[in-house]
C-alpha atoms as a PDB file:
ATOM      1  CA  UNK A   1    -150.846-144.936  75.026  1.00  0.00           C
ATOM      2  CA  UNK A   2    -152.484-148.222  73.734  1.00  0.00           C
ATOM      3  CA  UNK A   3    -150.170-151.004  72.541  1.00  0.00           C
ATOM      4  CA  UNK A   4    -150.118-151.908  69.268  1.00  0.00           C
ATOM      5  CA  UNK A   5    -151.717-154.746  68.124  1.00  0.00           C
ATOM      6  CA  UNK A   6    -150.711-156.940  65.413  1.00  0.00           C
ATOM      7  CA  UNK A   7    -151.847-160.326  63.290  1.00  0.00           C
ATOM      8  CA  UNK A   8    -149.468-162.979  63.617  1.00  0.00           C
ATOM      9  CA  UNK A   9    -149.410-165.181  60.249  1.00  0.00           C
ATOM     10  CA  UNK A  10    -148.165-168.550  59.577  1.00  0.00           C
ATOM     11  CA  UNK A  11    -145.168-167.201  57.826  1.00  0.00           C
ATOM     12  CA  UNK A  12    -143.326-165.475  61.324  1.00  0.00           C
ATOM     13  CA  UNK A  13    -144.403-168.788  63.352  1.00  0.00           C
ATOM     14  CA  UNK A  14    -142.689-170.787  60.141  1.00  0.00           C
ATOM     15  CA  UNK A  15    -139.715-168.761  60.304  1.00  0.00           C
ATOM     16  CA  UNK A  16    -139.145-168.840  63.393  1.00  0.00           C
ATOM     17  CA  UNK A  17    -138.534-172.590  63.371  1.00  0.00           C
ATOM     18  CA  UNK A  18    -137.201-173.498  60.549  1.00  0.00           C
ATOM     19  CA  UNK A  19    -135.360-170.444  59.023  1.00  0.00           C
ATOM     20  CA  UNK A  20    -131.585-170.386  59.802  1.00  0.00           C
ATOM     21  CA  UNK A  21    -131.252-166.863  58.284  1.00  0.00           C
ATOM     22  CA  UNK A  22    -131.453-163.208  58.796  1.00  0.00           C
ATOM     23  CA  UNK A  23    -135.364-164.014  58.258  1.00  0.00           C
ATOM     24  CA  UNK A  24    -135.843-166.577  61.280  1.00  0.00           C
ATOM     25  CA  UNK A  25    -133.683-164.380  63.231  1.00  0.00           C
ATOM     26  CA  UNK A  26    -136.034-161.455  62.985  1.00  0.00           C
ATOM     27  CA  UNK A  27    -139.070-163.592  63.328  1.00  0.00           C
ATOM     28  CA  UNK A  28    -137.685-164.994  66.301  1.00  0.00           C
ATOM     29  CA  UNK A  29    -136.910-160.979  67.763  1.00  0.00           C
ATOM     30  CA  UNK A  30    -140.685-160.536  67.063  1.00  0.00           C
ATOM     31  CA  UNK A  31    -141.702-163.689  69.132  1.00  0.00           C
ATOM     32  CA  UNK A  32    -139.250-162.518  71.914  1.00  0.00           C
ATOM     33  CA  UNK A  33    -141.483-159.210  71.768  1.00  0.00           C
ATOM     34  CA  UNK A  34    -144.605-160.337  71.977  1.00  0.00           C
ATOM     35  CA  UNK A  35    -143.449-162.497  74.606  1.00  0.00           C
ATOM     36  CA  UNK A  36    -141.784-159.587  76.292  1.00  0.00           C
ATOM     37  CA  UNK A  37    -145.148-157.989  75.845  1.00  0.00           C
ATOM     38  CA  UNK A  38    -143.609-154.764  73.694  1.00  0.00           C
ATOM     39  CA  UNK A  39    -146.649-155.074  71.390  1.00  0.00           C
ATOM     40  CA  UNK A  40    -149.792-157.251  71.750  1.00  0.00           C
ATOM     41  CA  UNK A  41    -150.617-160.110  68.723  1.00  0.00           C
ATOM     42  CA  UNK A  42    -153.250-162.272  67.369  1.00  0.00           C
ATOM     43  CA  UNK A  43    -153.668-164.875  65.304  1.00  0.00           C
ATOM     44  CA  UNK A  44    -156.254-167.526  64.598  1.00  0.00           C
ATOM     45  CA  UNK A  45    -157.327-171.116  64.730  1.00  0.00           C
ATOM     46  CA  UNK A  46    -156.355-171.306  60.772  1.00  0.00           C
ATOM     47  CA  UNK A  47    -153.144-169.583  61.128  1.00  0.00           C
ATOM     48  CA  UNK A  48    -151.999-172.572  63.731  1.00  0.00           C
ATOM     49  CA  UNK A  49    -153.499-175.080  61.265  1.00  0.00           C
ATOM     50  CA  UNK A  50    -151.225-173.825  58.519  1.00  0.00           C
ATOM     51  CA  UNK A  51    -148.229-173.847  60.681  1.00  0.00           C
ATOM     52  CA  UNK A  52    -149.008-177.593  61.823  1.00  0.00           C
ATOM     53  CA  UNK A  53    -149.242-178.674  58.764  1.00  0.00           C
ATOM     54  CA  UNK A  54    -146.262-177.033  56.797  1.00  0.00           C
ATOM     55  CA  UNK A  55    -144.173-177.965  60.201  1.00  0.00           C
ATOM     56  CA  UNK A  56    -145.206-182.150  59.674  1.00  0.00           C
ATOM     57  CA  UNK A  57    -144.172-181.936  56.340  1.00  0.00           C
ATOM     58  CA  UNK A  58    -141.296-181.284  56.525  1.00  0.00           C
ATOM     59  CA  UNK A  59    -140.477-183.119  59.215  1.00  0.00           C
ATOM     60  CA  UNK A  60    -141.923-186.468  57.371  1.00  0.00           C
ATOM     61  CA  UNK A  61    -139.963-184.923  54.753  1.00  0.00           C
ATOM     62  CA  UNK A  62    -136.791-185.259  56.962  1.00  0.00           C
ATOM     63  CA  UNK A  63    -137.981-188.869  58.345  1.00  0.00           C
ATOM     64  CA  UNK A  64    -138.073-190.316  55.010  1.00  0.00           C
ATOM     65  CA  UNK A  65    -134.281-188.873  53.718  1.00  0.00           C
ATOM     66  CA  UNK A  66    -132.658-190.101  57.061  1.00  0.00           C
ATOM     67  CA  UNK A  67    -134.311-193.465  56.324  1.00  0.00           C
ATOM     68  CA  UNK A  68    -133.082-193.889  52.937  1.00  0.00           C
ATOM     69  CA  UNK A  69    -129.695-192.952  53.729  1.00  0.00           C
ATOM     70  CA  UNK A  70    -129.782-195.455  56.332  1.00  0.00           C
ATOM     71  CA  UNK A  71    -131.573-198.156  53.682  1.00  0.00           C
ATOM     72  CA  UNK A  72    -128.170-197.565  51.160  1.00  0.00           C
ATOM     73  CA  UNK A  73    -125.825-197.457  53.516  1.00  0.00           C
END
């Protein structure tokens, strides 16, 4: 029997790293799968765009709270 193959889309990579929740638990199981190699997976040059740039916005996001709490401190 042929694996299954699926597309992998920003949102599971996103997930994954950031979600604390039942969500980013289950995307993480997924990952863990694919890496296991339970089911095969693709995604494309766009998808890792989108995850790149969601991933450095938030982190600049984070940057520039932790430096005004340490401007008004």
């Amino acid at each position: 029997m042929d694996k299954k193959l699926i597309y992998v889309d920003a949102n599971l990579f996103i997930s994954a790293a950031i979600d604390k929740n039942k969500v980013g638990d289950n995307a993480r199981v997924i990952i863990e799968n694919i890496e296991k190699g339970k089911f095969g997976a693709v995604t494309s040059a766009l998808t890792i765009d989108e995850v790149l740039w969601v991933v450095t916005r938030l982190k600049e996001k984070e940057l520039r709270l932790k430096r005004q709490v340490l401007f008004f401190r």
